[in-house]
N, C-alpha and C. Protein backbone atom coordinates (compact mmCIF):
# COMPACT_ATOMS: atom_id res chain seq x y z
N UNK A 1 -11.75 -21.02 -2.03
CA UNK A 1 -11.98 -19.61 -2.26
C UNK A 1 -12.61 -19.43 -3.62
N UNK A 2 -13.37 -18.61 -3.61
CA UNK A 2 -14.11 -18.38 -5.09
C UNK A 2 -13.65 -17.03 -5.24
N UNK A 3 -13.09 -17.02 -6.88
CA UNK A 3 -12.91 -15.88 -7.55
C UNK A 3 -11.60 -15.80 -7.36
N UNK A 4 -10.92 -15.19 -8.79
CA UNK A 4 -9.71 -14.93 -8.81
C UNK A 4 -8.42 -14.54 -7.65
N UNK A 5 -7.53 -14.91 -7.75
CA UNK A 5 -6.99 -14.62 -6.34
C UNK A 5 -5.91 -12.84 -6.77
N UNK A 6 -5.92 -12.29 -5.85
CA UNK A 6 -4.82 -11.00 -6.11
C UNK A 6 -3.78 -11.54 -6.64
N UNK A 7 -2.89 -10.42 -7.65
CA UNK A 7 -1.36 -11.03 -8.61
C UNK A 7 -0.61 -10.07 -7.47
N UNK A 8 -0.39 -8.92 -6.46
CA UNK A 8 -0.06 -8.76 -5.78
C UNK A 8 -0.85 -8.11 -4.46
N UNK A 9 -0.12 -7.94 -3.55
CA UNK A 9 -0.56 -7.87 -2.09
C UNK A 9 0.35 -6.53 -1.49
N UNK A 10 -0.49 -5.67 -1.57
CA UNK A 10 0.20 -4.25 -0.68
C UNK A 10 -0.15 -4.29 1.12
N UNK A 11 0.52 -4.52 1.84
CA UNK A 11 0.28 -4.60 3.06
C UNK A 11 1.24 -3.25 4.41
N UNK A 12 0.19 -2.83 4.92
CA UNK A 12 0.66 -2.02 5.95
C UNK A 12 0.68 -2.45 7.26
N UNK A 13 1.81 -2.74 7.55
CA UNK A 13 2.75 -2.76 8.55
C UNK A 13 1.82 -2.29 10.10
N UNK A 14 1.62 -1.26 9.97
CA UNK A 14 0.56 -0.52 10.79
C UNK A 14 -0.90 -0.50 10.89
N UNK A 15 -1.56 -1.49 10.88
CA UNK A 15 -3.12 -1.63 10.65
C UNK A 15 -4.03 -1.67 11.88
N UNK A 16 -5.29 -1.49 12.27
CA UNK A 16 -5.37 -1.56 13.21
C UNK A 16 -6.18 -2.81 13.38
N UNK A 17 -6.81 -3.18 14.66
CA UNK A 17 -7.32 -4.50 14.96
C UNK A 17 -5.83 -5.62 14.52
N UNK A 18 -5.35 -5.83 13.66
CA UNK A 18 -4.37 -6.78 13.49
C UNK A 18 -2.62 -6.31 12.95
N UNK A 19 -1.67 -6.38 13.22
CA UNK A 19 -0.86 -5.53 12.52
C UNK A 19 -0.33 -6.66 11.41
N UNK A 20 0.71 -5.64 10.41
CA UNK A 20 0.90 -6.44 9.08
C UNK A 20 2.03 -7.92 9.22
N UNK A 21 2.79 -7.85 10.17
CA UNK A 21 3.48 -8.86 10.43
C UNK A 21 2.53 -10.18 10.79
N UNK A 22 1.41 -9.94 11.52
CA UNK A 22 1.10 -11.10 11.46
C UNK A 22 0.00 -12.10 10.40
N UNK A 23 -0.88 -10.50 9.65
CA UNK A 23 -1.09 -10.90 8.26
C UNK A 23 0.17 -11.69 7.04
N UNK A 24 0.93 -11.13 7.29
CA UNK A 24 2.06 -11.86 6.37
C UNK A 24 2.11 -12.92 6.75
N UNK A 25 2.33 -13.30 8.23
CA UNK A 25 3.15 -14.56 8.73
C UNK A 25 1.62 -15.75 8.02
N UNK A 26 0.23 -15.15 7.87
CA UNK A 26 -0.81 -15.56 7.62
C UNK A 26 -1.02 -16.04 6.25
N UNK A 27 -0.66 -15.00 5.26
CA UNK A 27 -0.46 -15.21 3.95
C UNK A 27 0.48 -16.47 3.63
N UNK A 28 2.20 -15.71 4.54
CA UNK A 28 2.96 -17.13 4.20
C UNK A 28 2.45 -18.39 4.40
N UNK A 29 1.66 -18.69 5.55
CA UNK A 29 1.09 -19.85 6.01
C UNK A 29 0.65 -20.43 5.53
N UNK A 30 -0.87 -19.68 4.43
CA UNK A 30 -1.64 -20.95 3.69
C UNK A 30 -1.04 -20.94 2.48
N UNK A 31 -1.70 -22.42 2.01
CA UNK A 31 -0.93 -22.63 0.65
C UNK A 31 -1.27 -21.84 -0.33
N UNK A 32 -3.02 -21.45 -0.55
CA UNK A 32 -3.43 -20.69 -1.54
C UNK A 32 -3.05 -19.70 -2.24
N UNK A 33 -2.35 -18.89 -0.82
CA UNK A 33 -1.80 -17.31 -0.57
C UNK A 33 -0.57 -17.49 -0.70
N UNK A 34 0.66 -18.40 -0.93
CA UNK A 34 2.04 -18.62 -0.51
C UNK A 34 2.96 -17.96 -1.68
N UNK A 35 2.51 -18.21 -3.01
CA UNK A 35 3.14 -17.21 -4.01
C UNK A 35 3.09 -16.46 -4.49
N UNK A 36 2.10 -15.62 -3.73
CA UNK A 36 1.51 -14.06 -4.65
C UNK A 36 2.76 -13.34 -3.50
N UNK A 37 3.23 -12.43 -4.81
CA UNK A 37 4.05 -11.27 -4.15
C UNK A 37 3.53 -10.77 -3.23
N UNK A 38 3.77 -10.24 -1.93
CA UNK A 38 3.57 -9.18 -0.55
C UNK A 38 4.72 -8.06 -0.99
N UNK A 39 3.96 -6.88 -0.88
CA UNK A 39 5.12 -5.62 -0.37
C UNK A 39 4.51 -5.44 0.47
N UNK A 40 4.82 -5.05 1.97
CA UNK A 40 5.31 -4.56 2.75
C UNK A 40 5.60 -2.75 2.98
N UNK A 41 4.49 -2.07 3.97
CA UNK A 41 4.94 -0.84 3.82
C UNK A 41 4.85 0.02 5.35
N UNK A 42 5.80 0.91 5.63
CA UNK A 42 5.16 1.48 6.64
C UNK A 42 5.84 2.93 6.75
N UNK A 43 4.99 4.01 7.38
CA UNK A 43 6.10 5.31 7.99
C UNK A 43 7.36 5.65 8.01
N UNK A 44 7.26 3.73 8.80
CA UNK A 44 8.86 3.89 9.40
C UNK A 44 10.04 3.59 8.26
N UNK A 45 11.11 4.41 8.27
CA UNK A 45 12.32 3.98 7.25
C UNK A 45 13.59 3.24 8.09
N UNK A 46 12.70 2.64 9.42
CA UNK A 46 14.13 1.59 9.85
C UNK A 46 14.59 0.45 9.24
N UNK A 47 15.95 0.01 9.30
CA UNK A 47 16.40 -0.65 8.58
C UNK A 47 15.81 -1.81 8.91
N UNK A 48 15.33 -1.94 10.05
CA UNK A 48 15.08 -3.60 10.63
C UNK A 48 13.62 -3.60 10.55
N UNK A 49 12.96 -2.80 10.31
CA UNK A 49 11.40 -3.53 9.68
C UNK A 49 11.96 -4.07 8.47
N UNK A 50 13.07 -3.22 7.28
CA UNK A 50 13.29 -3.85 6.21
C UNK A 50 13.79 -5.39 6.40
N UNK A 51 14.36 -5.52 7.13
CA UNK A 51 14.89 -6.53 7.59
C UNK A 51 13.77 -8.13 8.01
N UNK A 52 13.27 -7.67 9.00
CA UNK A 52 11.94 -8.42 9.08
C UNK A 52 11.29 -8.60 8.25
N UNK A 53 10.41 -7.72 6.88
CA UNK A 53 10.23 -8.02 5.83
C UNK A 53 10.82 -9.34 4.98
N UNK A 54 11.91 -9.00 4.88
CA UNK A 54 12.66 -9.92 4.01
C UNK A 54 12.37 -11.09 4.68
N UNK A 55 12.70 -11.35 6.16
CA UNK A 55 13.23 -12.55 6.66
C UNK A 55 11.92 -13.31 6.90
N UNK A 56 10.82 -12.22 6.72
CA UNK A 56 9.53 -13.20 7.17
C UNK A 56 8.67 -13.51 5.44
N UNK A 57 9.37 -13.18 4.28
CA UNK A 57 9.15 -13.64 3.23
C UNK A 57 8.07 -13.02 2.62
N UNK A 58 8.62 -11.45 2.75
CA UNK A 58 7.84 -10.31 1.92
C UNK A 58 8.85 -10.14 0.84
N UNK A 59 8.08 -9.65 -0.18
CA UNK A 59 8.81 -9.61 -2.09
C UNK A 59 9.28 -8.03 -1.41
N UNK A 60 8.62 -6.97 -1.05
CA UNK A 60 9.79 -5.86 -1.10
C UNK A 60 9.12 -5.14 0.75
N UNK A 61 9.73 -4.23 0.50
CA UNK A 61 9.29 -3.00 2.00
C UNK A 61 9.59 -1.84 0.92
N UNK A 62 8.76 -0.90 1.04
CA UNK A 62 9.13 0.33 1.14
C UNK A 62 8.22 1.20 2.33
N UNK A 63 9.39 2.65 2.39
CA UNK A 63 7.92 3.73 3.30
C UNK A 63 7.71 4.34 2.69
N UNK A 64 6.37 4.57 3.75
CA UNK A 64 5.35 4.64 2.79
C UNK A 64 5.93 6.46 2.34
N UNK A 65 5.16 7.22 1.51
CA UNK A 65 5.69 8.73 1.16
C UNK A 65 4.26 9.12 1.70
N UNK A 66 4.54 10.71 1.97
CA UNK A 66 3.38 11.41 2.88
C UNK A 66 2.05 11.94 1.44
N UNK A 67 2.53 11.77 0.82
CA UNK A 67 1.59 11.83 -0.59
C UNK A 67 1.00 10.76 -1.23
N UNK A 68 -0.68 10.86 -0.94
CA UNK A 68 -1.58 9.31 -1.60
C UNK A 68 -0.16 9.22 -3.11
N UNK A 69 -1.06 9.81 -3.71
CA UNK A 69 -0.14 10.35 -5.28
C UNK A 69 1.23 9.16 -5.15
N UNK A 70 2.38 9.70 -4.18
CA UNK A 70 3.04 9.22 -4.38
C UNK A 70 3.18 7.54 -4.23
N UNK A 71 2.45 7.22 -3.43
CA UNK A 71 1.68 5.70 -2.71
C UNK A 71 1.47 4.55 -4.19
N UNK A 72 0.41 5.60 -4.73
CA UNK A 72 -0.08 4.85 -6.66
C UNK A 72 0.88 4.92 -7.10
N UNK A 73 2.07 5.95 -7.14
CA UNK A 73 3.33 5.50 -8.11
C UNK A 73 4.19 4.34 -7.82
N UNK A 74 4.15 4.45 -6.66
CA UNK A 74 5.00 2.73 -5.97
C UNK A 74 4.17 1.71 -6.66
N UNK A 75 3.16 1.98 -6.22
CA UNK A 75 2.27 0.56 -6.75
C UNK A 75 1.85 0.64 -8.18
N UNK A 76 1.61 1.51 -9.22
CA UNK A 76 1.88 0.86 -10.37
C UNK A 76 3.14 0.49 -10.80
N UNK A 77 4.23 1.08 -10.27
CA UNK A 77 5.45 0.29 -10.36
C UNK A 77 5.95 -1.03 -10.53
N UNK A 78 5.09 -1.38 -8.85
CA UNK A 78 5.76 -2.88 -8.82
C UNK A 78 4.88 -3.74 -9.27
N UNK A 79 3.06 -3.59 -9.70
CA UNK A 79 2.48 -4.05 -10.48
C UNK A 79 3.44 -4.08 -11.83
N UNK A 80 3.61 -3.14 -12.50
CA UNK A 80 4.28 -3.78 -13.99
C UNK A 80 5.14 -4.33 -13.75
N UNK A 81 6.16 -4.00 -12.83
CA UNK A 81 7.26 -5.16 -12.44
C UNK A 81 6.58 -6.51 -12.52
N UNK A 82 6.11 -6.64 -11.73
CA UNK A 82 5.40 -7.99 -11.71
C UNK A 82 4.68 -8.85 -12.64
N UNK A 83 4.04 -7.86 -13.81
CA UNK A 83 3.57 -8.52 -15.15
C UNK A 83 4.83 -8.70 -15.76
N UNK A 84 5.44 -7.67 -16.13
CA UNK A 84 6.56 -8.20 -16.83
C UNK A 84 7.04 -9.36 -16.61
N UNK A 85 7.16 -9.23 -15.39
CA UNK A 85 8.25 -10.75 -14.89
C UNK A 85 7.65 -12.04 -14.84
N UNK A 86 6.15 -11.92 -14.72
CA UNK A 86 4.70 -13.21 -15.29
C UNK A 86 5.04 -13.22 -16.75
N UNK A 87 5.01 -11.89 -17.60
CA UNK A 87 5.16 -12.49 -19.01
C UNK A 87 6.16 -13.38 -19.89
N UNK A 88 7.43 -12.88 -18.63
CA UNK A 88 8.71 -13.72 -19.39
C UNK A 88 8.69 -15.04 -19.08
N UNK A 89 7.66 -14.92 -18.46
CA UNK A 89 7.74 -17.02 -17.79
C UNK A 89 6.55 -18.19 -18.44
N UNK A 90 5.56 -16.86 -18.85
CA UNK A 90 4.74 -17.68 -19.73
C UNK A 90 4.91 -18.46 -21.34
């Protein structure tokens, strides 16, 4: 692969042509892709997509909120989460 790889991976659950479970199961698969964080997102607030998430080796799930707005606040969130937690290891 050429060019930097993503430090995280926002994935919807609900996509069309392919859905997000089997992108993940895809990500987990190759080696390249195997340690960049995945969140995981969808509509739905059932407990057992959360569940599947976890067990198929996504970093979080949330649902999604009916506001873009609110969408960027999740995700600069768990972006600084995620530097932070790169900086304490460097």
């Amino acid at each position: 692969m050429n060019g930097p790889l993503p430090d995280v991976i926002f994935l919807d659950i609900n996509m069309p042509n392919v859905n997000g479970w089997s992108t993940l199961k895809a990500i987990r698969g190759h080696e390249l892709f195997q340690q960049i964080p995945v969140y995981m997102y969808s509509t739905s607030s059932n407990d057992r997509d959360r569940k599947i998430a976890d067990d198929r080796g996504a970093s979080g799930f949330f649902t999604k909120p009916y506001r873009f707005e609110e969408v960027q606040a999740i995700a600069r969130q768990v972006i600084m989460k995620h530097r932070e937690q790169e900086s304490t290891y460097c």
